[in-house]
Protein backbone atom coordinates (compact mmCIF):
# COMPACT_ATOMS: atom_id res chain seq x y z
CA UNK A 1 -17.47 -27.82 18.81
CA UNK A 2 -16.08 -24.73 21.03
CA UNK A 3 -13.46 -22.42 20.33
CA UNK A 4 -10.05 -23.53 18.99
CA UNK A 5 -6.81 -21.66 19.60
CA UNK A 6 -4.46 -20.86 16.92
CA UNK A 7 -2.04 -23.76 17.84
CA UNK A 8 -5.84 -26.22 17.51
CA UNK A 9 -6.28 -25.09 14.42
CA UNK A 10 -2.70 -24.98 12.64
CA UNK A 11 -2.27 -28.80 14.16
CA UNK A 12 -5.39 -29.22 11.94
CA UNK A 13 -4.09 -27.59 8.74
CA UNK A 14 -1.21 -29.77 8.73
CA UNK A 15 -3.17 -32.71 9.64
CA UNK A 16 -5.14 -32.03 6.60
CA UNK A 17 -2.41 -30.82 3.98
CA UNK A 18 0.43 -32.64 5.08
CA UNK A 19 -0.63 -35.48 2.16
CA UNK A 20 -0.98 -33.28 -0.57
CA UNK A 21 1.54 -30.48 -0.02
CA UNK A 22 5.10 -29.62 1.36
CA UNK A 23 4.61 -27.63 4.13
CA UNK A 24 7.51 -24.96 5.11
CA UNK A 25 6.22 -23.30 8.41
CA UNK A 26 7.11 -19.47 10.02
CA UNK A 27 8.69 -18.42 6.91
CA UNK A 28 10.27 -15.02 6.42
CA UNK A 29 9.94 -12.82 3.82
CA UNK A 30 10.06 -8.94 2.34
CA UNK A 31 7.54 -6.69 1.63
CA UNK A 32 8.76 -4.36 -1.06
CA UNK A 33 7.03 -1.29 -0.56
CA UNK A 34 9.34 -0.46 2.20
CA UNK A 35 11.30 -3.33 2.46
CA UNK A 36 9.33 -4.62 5.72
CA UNK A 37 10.36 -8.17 7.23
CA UNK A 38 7.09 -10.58 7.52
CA UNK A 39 6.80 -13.92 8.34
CA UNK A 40 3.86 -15.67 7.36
CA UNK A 41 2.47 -19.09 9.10
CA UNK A 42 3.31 -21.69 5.79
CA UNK A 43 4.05 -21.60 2.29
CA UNK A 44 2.28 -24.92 1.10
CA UNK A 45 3.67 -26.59 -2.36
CA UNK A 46 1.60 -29.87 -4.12
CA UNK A 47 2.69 -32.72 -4.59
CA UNK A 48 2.90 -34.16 -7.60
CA UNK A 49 -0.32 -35.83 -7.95
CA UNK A 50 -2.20 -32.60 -7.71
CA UNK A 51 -0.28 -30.99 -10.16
CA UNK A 52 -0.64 -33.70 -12.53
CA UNK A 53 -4.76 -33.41 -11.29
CA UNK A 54 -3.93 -29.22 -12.70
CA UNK A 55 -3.43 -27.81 -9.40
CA UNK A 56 -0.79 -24.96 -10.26
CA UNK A 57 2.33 -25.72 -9.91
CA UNK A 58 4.09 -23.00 -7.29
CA UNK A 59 4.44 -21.98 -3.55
CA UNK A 60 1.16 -20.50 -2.04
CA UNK A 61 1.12 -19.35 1.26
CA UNK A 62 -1.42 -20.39 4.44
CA UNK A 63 -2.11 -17.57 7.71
CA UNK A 64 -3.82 -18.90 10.01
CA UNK A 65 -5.61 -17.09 13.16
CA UNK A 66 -7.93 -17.54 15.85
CA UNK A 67 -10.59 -14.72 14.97
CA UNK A 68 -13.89 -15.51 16.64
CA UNK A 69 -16.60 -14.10 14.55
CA UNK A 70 -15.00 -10.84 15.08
CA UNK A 71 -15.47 -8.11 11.76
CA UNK A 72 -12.28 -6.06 12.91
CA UNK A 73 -9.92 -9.30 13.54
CA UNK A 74 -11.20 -10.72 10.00
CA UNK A 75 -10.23 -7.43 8.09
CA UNK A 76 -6.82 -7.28 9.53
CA UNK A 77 -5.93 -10.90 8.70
CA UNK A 78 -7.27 -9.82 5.00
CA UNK A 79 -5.10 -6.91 5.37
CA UNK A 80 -1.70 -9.07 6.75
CA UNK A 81 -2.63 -11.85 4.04
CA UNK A 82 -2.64 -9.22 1.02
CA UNK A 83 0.75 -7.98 2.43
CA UNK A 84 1.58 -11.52 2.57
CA UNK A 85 0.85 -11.84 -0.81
CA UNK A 86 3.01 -8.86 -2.67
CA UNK A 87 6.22 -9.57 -0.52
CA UNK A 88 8.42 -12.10 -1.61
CA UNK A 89 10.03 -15.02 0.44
CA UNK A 90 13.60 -16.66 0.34
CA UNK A 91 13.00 -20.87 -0.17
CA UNK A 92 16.48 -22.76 0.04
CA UNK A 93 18.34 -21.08 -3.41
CA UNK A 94 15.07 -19.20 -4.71
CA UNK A 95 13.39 -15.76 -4.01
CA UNK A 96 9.27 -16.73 -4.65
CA UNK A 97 6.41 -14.86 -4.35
CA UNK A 98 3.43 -16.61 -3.28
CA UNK A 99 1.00 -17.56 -6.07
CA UNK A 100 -1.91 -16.68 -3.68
CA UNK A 101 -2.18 -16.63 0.30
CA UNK A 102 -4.86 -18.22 1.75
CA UNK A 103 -6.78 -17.75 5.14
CA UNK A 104 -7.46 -20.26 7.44
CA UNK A 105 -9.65 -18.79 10.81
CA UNK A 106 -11.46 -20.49 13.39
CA UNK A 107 -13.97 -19.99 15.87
CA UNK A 108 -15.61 -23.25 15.14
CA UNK A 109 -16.00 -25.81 13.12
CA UNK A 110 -18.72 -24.30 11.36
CA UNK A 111 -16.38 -21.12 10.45
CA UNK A 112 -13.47 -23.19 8.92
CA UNK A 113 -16.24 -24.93 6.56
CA UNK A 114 -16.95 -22.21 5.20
CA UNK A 115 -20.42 -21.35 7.12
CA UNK A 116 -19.25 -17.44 7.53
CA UNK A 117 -21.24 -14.84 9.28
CA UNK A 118 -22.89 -12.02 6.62
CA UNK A 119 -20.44 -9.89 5.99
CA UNK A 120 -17.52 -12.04 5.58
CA UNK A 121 -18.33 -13.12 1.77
CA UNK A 122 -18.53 -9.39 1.29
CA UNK A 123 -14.99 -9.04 2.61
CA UNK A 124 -13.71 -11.93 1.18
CA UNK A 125 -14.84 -11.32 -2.35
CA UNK A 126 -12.91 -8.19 -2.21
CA UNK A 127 -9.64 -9.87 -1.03
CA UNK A 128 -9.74 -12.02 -3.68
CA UNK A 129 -8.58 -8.86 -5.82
CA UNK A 130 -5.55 -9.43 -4.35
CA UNK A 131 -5.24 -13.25 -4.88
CA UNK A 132 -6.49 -13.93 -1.18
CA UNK A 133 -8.73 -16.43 -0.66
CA UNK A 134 -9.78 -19.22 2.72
CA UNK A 135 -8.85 -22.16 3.32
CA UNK A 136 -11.94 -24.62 4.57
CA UNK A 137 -11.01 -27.82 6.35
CA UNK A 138 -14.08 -29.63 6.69
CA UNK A 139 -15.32 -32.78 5.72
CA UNK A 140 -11.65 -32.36 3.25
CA UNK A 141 -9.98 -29.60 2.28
CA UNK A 142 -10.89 -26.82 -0.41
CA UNK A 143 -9.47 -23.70 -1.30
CA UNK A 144 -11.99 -20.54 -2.35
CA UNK A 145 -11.47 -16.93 -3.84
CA UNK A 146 -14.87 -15.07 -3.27
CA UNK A 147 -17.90 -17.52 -3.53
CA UNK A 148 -15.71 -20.10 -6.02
CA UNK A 149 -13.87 -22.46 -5.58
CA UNK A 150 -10.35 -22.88 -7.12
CA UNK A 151 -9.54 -26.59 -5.72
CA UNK A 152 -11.24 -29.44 -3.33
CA UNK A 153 -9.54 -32.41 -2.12
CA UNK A 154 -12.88 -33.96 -3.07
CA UNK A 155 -13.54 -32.15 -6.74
CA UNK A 156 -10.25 -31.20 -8.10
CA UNK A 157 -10.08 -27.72 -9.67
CA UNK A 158 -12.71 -25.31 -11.06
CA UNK A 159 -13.27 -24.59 -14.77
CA UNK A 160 -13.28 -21.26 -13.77
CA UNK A 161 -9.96 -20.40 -14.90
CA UNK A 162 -7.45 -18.10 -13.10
CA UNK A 163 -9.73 -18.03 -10.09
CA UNK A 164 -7.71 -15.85 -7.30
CA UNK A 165 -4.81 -16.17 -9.58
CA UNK A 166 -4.50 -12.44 -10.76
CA UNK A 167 -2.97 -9.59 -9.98
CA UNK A 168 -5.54 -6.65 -10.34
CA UNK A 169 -4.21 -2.98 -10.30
CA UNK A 170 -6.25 -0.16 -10.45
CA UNK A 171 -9.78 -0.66 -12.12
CA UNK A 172 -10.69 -4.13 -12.57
């Protein structure tokens, strides 16, 4: 498979979420270290057949981007989706933050599954400090923090428990 574009790859996020979550797409939101605006791609919300499978109940938020395999773009989608994930977001009559953010890239079909070039584990596993984690597509859908996995389509969730759930400050 060749390269897809952003637009490619968010028509296949939905394709593969839209039966298991509410997606809300382009939302707006606050960062409140200095009151930034940011808008972030979607804030994704299960249904309730996944919460009653123990997916967590709460809003979680998706960026996705067209990356390549390229080091830089990958750290400052890690660096957007952290933001993403301290700021808070205005939904209808509530203020939420996102429970985690997820990343979904693409270069190829091989990328979005999860095959990532070396260093991108490294980088990965250190954004999941900061409950950020990727999104894999392929064959279904799973969501990861580091090397684990904290839900599949296919598997349900982990037993490990609070995987990319926590908010670490300072030493860890």
């Amino acid at each position: 498979m060749g390269s897809l574009n952003e637009s490619e790859i968010k028509a296949i996020v939905v394709e593969s979420l839209a039966s298991d979550f509410i997606l809300q797409e382009e939302q707006r939101g606050t960062h409140p270290l200095l009151q930034d605006k940011v808008r972030i791609d979607y804030l994704a919300y299960p249904l309730p057949h996944l919460i009653m499978q123990g997916f967590d109940e709460g809003w979680f938020g998706i960026e996705v981007k067209d990356i390549g395999d390229d080091v830089k773009r990958l750290n400052k989608v890690l660096w957007q989706s952290i933001t993403y994930a301290q700021s808070t977001f205005r939904l209808e009559d509530k203020t939420i933050r996102p429970m985690f953010v997820l990343v979904c890239v693409g270069q190829n079909k091989d990328i979005m599954q999860g095959k990532l070039p070396t260093v991108w584990p490294i980088l990965f596993s250190l954004a999941q400090y900061a409950r950020v984690g990727y999104l894999d597509l392929y064959p279904s859908w799973s969501i990861k923090f580091g090397g684990g996995r904290y839900y599949s389509k296919k598997w349900g969730k982990s037993l490990v428990t609070n995987i990319g759930m926590i908010d670490y400050i300072g030493s860890i």
